[in-house]
PDB file of N, CA and C in Angstrom:
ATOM      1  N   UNK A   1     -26.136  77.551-256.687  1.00  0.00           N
ATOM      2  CA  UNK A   1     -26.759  76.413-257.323  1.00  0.00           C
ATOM      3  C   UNK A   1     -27.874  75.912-256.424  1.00  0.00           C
ATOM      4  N   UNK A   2     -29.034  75.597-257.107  1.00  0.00           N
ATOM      5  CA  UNK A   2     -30.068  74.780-256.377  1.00  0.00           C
ATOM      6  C   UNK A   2     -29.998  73.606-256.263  1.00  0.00           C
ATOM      7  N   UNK A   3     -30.609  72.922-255.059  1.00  0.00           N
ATOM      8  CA  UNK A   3     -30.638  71.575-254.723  1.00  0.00           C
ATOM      9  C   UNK A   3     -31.036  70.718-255.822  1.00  0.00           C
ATOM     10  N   UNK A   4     -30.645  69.801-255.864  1.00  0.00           N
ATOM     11  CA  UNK A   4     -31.362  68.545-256.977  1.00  0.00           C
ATOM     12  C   UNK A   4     -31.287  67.209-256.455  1.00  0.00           C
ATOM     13  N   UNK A   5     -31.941  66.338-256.682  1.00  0.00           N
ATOM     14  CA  UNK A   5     -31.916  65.190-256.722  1.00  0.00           C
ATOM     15  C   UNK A   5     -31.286  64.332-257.910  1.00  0.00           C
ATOM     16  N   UNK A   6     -29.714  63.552-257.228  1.00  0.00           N
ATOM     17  CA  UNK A   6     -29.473  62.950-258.576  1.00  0.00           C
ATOM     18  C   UNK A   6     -29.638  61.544-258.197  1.00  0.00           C
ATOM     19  N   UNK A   7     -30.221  61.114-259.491  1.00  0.00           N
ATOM     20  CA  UNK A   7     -30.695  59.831-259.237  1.00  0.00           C
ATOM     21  C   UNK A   7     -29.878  58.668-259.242  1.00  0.00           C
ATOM     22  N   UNK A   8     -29.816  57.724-258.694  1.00  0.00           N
ATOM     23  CA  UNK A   8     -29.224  56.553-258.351  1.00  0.00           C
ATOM     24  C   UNK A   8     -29.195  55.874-259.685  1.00  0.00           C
ATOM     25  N   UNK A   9     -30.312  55.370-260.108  1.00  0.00           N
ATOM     26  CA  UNK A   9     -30.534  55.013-261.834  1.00  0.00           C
ATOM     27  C   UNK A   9     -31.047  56.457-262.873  1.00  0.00           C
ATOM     28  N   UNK A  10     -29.916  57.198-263.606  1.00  0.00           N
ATOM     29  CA  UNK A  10     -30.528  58.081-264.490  1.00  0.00           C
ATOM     30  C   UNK A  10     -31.496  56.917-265.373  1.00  0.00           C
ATOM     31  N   UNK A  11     -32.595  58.555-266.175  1.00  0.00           N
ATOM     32  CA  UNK A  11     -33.431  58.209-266.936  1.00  0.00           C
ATOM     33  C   UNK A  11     -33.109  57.769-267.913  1.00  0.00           C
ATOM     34  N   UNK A  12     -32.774  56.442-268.473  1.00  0.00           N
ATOM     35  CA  UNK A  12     -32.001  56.880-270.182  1.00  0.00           C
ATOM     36  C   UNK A  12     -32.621  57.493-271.718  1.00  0.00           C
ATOM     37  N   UNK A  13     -34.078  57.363-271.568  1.00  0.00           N
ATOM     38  CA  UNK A  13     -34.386  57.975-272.755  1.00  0.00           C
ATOM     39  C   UNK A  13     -35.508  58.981-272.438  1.00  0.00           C
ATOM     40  N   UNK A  14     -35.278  60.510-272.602  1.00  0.00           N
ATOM     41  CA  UNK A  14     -34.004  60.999-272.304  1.00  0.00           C
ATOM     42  C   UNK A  14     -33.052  60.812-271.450  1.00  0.00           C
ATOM     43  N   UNK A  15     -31.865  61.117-271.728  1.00  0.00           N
ATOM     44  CA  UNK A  15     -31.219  61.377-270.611  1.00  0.00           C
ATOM     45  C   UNK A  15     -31.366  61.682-269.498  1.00  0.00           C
ATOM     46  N   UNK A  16     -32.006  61.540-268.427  1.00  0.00           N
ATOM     47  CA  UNK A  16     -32.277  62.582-267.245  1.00  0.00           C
ATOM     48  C   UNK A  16     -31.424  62.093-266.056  1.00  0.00           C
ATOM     49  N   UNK A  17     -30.585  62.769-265.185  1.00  0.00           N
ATOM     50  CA  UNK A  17     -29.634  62.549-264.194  1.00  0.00           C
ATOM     51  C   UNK A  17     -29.786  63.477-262.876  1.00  0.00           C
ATOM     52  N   UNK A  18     -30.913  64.160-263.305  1.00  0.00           N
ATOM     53  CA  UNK A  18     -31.029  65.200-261.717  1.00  0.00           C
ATOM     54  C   UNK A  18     -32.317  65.494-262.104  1.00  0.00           C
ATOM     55  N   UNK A  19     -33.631  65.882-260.490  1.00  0.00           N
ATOM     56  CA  UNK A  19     -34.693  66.564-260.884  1.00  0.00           C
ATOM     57  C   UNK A  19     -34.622  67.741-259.619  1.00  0.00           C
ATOM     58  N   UNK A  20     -34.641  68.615-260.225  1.00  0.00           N
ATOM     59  CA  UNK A  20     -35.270  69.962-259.064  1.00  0.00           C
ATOM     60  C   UNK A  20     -36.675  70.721-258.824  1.00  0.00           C
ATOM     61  N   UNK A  21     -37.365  70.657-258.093  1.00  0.00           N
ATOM     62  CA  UNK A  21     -38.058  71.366-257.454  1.00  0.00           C
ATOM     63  C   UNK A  21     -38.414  72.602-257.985  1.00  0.00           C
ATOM     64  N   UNK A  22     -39.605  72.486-258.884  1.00  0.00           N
ATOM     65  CA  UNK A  22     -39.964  73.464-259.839  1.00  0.00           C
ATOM     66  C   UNK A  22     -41.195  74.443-259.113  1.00  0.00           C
ATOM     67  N   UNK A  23     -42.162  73.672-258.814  1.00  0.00           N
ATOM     68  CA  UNK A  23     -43.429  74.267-258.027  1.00  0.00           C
ATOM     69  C   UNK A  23     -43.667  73.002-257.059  1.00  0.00           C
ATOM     70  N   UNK A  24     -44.563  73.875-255.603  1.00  0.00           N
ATOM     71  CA  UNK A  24     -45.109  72.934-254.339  1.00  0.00           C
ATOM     72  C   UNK A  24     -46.294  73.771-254.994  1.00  0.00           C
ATOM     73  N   UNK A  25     -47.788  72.752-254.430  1.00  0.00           N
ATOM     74  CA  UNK A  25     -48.858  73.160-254.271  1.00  0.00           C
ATOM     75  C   UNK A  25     -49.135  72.641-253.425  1.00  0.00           C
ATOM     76  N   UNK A  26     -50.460  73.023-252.303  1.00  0.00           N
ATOM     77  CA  UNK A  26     -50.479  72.643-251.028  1.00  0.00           C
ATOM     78  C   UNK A  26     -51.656  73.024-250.651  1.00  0.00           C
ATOM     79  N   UNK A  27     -52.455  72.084-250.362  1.00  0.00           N
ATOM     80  CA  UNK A  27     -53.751  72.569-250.158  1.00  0.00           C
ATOM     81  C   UNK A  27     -54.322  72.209-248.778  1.00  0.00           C
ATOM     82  N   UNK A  28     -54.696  73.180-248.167  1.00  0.00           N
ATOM     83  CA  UNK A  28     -54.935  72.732-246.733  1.00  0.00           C
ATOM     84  C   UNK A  28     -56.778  72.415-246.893  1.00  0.00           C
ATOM     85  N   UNK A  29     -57.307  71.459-247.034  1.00  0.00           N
ATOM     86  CA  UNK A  29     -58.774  71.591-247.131  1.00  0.00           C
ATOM     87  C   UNK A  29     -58.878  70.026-246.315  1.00  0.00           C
ATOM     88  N   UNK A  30     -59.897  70.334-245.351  1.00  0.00           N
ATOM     89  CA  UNK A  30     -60.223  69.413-243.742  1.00  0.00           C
ATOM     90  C   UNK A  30     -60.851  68.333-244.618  1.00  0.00           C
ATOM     91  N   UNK A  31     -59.387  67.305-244.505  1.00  0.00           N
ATOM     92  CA  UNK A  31     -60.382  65.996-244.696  1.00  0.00           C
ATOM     93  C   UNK A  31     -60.402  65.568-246.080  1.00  0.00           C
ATOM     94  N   UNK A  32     -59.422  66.930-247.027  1.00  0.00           N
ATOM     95  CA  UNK A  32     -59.444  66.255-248.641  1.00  0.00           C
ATOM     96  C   UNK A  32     -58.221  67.013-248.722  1.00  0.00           C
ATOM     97  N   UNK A  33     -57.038  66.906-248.057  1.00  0.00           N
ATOM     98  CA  UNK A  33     -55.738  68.051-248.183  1.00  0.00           C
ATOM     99  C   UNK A  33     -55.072  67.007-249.175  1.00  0.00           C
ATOM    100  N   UNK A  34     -54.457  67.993-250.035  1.00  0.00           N
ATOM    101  CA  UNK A  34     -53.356  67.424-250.882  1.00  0.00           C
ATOM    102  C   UNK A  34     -51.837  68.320-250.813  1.00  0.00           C
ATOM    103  N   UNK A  35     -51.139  67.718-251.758  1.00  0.00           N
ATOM    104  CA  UNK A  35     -49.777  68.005-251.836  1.00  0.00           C
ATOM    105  C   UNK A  35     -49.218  67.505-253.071  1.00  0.00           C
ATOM    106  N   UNK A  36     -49.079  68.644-254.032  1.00  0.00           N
ATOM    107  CA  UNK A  36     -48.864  68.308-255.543  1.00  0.00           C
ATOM    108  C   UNK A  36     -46.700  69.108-255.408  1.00  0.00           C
ATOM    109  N   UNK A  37     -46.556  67.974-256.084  1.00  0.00           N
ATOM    110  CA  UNK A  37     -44.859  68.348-256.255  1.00  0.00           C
ATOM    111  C   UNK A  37     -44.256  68.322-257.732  1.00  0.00           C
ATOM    112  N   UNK A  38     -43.982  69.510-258.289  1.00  0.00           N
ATOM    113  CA  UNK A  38     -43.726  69.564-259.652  1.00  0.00           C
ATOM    114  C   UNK A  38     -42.713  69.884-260.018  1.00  0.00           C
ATOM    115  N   UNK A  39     -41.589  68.719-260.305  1.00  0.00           N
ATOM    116  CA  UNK A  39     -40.022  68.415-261.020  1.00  0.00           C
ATOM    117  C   UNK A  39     -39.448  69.082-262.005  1.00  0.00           C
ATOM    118  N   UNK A  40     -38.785  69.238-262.179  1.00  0.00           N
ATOM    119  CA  UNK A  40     -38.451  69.907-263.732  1.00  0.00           C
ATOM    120  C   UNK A  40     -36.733  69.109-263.676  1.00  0.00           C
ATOM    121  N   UNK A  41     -36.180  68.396-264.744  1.00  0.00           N
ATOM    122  CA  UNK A  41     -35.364  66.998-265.051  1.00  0.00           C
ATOM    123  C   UNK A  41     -34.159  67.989-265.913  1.00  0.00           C
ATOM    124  N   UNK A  42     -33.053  67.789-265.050  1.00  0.00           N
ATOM    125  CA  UNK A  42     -31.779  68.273-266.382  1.00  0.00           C
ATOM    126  C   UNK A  42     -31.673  68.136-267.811  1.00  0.00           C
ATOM    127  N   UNK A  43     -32.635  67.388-268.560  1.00  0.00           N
ATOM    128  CA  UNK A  43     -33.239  67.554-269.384  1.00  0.00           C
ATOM    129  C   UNK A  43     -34.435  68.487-269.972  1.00  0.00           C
ATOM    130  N   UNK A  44     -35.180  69.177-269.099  1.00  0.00           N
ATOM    131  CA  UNK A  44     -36.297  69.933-269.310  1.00  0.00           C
ATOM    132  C   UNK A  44     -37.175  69.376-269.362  1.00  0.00           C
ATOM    133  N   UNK A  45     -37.580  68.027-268.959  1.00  0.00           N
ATOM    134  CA  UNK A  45     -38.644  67.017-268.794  1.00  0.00           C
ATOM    135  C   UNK A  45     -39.456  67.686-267.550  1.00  0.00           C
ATOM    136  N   UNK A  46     -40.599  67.199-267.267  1.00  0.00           N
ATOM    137  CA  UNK A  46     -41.444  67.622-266.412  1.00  0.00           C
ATOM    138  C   UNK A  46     -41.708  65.780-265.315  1.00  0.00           C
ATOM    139  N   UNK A  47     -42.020  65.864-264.214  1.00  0.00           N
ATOM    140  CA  UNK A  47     -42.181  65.151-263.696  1.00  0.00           C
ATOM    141  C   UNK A  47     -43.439  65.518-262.223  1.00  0.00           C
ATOM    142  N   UNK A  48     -44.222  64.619-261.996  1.00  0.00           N
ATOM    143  CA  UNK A  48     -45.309  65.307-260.800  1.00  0.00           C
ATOM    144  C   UNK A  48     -45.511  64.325-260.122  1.00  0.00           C
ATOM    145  N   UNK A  49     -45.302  64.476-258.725  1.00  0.00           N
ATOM    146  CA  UNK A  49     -45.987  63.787-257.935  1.00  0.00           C
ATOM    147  C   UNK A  49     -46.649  64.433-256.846  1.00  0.00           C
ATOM    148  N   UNK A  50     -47.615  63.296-256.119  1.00  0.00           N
ATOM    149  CA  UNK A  50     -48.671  64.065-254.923  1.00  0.00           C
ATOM    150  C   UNK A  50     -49.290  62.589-253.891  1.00  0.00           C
ATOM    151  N   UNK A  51     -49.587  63.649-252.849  1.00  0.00           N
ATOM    152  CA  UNK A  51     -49.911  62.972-251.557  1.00  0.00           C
ATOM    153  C   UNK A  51     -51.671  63.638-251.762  1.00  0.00           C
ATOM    154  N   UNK A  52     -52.132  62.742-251.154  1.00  0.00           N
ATOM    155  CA  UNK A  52     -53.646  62.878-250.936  1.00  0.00           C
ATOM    156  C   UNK A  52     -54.194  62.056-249.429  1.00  0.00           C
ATOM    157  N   UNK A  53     -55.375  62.922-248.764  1.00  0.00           N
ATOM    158  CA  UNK A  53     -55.839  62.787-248.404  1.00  0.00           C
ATOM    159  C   UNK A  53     -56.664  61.073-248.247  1.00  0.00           C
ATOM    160  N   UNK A  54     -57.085  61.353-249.242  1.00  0.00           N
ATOM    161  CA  UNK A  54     -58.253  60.074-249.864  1.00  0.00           C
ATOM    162  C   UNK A  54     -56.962  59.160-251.108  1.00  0.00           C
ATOM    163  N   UNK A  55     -57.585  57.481-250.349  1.00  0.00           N
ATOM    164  CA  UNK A  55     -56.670  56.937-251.023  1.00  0.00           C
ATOM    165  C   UNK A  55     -57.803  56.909-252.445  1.00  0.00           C
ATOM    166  N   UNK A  56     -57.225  55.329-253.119  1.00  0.00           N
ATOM    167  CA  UNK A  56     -58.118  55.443-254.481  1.00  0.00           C
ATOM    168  C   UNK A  56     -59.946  55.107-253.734  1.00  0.00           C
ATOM    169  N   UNK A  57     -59.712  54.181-253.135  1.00  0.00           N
ATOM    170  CA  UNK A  57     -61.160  54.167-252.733  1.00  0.00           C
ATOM    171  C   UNK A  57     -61.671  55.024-251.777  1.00  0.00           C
ATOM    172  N   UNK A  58     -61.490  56.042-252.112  1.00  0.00           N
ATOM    173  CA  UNK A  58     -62.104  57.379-251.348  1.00  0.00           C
ATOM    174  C   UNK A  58     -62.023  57.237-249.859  1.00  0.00           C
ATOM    175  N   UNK A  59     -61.177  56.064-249.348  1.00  0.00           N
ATOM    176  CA  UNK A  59     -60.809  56.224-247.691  1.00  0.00           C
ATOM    177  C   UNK A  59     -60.228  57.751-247.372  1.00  0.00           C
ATOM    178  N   UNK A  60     -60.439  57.882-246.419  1.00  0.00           N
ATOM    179  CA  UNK A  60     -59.432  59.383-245.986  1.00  0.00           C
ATOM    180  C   UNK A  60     -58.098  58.745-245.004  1.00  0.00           C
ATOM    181  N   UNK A  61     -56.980  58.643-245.474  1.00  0.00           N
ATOM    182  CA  UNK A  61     -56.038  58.025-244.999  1.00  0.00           C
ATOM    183  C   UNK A  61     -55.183  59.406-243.764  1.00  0.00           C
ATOM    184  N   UNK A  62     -55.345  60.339-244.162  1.00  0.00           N
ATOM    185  CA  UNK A  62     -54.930  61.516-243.854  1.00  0.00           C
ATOM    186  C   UNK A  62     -53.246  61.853-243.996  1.00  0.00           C
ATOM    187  N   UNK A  63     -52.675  60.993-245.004  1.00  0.00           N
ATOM    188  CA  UNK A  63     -51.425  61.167-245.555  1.00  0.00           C
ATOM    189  C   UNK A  63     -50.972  62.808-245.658  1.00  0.00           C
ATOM    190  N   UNK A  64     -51.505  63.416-246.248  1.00  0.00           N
ATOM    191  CA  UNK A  64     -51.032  64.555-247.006  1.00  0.00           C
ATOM    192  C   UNK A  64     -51.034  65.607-245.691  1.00  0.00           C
ATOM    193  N   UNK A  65     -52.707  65.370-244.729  1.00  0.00           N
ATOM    194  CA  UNK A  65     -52.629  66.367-243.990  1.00  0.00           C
ATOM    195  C   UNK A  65     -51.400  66.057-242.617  1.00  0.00           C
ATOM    196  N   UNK A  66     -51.349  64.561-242.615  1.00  0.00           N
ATOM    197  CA  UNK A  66     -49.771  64.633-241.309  1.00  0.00           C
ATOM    198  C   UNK A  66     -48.651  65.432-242.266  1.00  0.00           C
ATOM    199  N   UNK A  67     -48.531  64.820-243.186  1.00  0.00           N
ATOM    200  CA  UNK A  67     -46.935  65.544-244.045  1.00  0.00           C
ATOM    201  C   UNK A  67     -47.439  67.385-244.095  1.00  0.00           C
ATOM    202  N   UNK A  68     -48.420  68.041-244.341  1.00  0.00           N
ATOM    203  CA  UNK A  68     -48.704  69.396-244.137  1.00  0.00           C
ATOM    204  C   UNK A  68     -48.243  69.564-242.831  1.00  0.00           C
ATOM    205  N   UNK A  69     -48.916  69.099-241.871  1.00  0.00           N
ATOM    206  CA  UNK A  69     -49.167  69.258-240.153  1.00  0.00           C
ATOM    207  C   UNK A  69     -47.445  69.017-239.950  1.00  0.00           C
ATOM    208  N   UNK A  70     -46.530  68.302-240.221  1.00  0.00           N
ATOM    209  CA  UNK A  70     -45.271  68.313-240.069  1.00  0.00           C
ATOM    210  C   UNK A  70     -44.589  69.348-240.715  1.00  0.00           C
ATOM    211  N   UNK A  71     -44.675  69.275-241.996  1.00  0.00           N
ATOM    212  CA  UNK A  71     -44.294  70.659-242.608  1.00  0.00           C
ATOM    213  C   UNK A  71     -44.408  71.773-241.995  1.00  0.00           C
ATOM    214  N   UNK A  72     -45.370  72.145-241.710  1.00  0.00           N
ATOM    215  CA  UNK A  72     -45.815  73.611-241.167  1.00  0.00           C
ATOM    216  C   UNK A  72     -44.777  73.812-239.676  1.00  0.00           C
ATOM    217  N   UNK A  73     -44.607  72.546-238.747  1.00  0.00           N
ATOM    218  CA  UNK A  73     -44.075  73.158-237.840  1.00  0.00           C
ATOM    219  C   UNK A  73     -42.330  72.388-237.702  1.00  0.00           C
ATOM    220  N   UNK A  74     -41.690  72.313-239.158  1.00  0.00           N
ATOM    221  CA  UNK A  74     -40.539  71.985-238.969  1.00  0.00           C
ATOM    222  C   UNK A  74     -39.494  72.991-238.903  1.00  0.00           C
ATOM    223  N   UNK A  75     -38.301  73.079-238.468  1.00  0.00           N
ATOM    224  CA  UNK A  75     -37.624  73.645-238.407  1.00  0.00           C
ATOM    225  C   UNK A  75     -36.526  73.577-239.720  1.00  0.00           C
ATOM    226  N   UNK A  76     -36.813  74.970-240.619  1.00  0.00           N
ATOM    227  CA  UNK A  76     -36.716  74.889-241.804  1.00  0.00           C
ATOM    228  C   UNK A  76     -34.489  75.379-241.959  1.00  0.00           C
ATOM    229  N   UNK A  77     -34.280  76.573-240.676  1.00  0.00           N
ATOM    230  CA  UNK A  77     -33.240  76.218-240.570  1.00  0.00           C
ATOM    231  C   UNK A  77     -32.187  75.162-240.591  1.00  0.00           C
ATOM    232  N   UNK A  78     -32.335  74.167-240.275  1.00  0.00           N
ATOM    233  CA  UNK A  78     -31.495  73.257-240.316  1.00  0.00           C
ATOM    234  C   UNK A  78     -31.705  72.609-241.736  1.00  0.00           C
ATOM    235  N   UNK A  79     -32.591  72.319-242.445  1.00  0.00           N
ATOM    236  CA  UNK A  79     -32.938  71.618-243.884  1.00  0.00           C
ATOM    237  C   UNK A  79     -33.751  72.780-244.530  1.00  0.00           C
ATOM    238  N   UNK A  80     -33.343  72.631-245.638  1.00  0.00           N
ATOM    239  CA  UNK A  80     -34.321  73.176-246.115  1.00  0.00           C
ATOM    240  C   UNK A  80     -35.668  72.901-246.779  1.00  0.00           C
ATOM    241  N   UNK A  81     -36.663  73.273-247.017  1.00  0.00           N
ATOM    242  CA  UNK A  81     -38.304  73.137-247.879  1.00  0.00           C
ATOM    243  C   UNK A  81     -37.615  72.173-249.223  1.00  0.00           C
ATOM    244  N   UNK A  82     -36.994  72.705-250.020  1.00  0.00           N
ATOM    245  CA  UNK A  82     -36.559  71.870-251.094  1.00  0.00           C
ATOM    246  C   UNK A  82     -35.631  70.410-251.115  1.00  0.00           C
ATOM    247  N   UNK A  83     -35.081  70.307-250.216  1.00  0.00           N
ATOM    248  CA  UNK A  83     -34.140  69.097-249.606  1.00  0.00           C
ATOM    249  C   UNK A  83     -35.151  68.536-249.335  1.00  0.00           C
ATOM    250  N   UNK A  84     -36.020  68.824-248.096  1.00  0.00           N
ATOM    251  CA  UNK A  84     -36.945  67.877-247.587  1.00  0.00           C
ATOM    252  C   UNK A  84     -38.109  67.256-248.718  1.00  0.00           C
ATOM    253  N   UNK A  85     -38.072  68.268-249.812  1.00  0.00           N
ATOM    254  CA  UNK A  85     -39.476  67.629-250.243  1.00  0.00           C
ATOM    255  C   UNK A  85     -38.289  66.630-251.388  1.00  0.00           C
ATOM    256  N   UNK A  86     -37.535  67.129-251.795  1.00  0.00           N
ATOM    257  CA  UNK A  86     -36.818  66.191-252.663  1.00  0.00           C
ATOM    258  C   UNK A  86     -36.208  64.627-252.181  1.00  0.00           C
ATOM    259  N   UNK A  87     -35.907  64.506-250.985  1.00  0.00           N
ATOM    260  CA  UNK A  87     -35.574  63.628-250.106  1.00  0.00           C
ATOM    261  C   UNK A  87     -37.255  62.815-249.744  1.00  0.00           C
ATOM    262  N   UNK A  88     -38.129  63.278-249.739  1.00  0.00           N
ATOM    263  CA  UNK A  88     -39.534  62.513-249.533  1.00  0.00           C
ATOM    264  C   UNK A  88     -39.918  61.574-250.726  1.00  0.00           C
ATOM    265  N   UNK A  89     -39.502  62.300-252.115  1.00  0.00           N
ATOM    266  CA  UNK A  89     -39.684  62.347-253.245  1.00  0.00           C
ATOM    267  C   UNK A  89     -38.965  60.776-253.507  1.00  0.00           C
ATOM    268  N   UNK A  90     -37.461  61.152-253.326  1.00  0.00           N
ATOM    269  CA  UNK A  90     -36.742  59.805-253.148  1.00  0.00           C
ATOM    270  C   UNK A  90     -37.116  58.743-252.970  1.00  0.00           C
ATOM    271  N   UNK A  91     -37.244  58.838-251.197  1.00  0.00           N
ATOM    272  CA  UNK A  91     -38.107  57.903-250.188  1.00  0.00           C
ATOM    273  C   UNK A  91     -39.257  57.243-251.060  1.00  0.00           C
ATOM    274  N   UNK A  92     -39.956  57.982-251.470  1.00  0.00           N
ATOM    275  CA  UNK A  92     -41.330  57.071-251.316  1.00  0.00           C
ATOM    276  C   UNK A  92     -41.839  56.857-252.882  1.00  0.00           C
ATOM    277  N   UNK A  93     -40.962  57.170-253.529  1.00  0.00           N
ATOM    278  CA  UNK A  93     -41.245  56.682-255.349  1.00  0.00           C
ATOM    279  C   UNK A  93     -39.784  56.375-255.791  1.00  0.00           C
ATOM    280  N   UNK A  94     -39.794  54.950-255.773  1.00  0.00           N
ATOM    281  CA  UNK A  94     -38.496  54.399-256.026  1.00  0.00           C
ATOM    282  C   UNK A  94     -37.764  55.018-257.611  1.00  0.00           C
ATOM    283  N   UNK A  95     -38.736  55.124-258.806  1.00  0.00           N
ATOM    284  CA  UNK A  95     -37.997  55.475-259.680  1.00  0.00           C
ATOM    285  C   UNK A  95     -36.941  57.462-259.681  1.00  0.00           C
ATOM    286  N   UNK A  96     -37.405  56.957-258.335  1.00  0.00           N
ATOM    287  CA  UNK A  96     -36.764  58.761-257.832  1.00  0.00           C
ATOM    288  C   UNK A  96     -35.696  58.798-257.145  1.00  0.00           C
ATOM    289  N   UNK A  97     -35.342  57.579-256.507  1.00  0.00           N
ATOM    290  CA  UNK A  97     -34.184  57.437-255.850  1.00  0.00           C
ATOM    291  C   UNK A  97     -33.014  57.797-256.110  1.00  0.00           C
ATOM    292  N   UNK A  98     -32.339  58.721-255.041  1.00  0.00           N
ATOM    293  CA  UNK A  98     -31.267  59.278-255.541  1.00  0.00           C
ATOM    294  C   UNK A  98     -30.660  59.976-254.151  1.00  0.00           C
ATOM    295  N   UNK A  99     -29.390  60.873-254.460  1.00  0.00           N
ATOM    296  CA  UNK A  99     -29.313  61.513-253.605  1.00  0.00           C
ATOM    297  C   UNK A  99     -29.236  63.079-253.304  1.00  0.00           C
ATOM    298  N   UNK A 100     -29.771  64.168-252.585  1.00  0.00           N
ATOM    299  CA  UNK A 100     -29.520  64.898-253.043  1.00  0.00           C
ATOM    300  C   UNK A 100     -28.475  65.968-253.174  1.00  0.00           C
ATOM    301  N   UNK A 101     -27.833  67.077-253.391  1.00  0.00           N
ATOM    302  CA  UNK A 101     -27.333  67.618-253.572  1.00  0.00           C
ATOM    303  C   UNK A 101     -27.072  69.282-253.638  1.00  0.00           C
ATOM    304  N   UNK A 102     -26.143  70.214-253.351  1.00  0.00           N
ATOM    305  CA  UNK A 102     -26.620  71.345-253.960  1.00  0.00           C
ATOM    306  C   UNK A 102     -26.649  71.779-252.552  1.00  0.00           C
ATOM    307  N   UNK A 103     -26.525  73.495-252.615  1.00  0.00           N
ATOM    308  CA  UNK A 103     -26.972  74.310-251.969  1.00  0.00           C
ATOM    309  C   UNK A 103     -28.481  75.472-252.003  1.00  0.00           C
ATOM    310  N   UNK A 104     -29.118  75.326-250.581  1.00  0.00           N
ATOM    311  CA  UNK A 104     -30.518  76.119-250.732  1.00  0.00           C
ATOM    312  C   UNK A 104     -30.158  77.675-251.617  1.00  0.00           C
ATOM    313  N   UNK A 105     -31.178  78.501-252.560  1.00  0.00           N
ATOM    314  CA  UNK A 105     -30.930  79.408-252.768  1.00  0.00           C
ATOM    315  C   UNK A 105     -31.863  80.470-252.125  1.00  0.00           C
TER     316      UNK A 105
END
């Protein structure tokens, strides 16, 4: 079984009670890096979120490229790529809160 995130408050319409880790996109580009994260909901709902570089007013905050720059040199043994990004996911977009679950495949 794959990891999921089950949420603290399910979705009620639909139903949704877990999201897993469908696609990472990851773009390493100096100064405009992003990080697109694409859900897929025990329902078959779709869900996306992302880190950017540039906030809305085109500041360069450099969000996305520390979370890359950490990524790249974490030690994936102990957690895995999908825990961690699902656990970020949690963290930092409350209607995501949850906990996760599951074994890496």
């Amino acid at each position: 079984m794959a990891e999921d995130l089950t949420l603290d408050t399910p979705i009620s319409k639909p139903p949704i009670t877990t999201w897993r880790v469908e696609r990472l996109d990851l773009n390493y580009a100096p100064g405009a890096s992003t990080i697109g994260i694409y859900l897929i909901g025990s329902d078959g709902s779709h869900q996306s979120y992302g880190y950017s570089d540039l906030n809305e007013a085109g500041v360069n905050t450099g969000v996305a490229t520390a979370l890359l720059s950490s990524l790249n040199t974490v030690n994936l043994s102990v957690k895995s790529l999908q825990r961690r990004v699902l656990e970020r996911v949690a963290l930092d977009f409350p209607e995501s809160a949850g906990s996760v679950v599951g074994t890496p495949f």
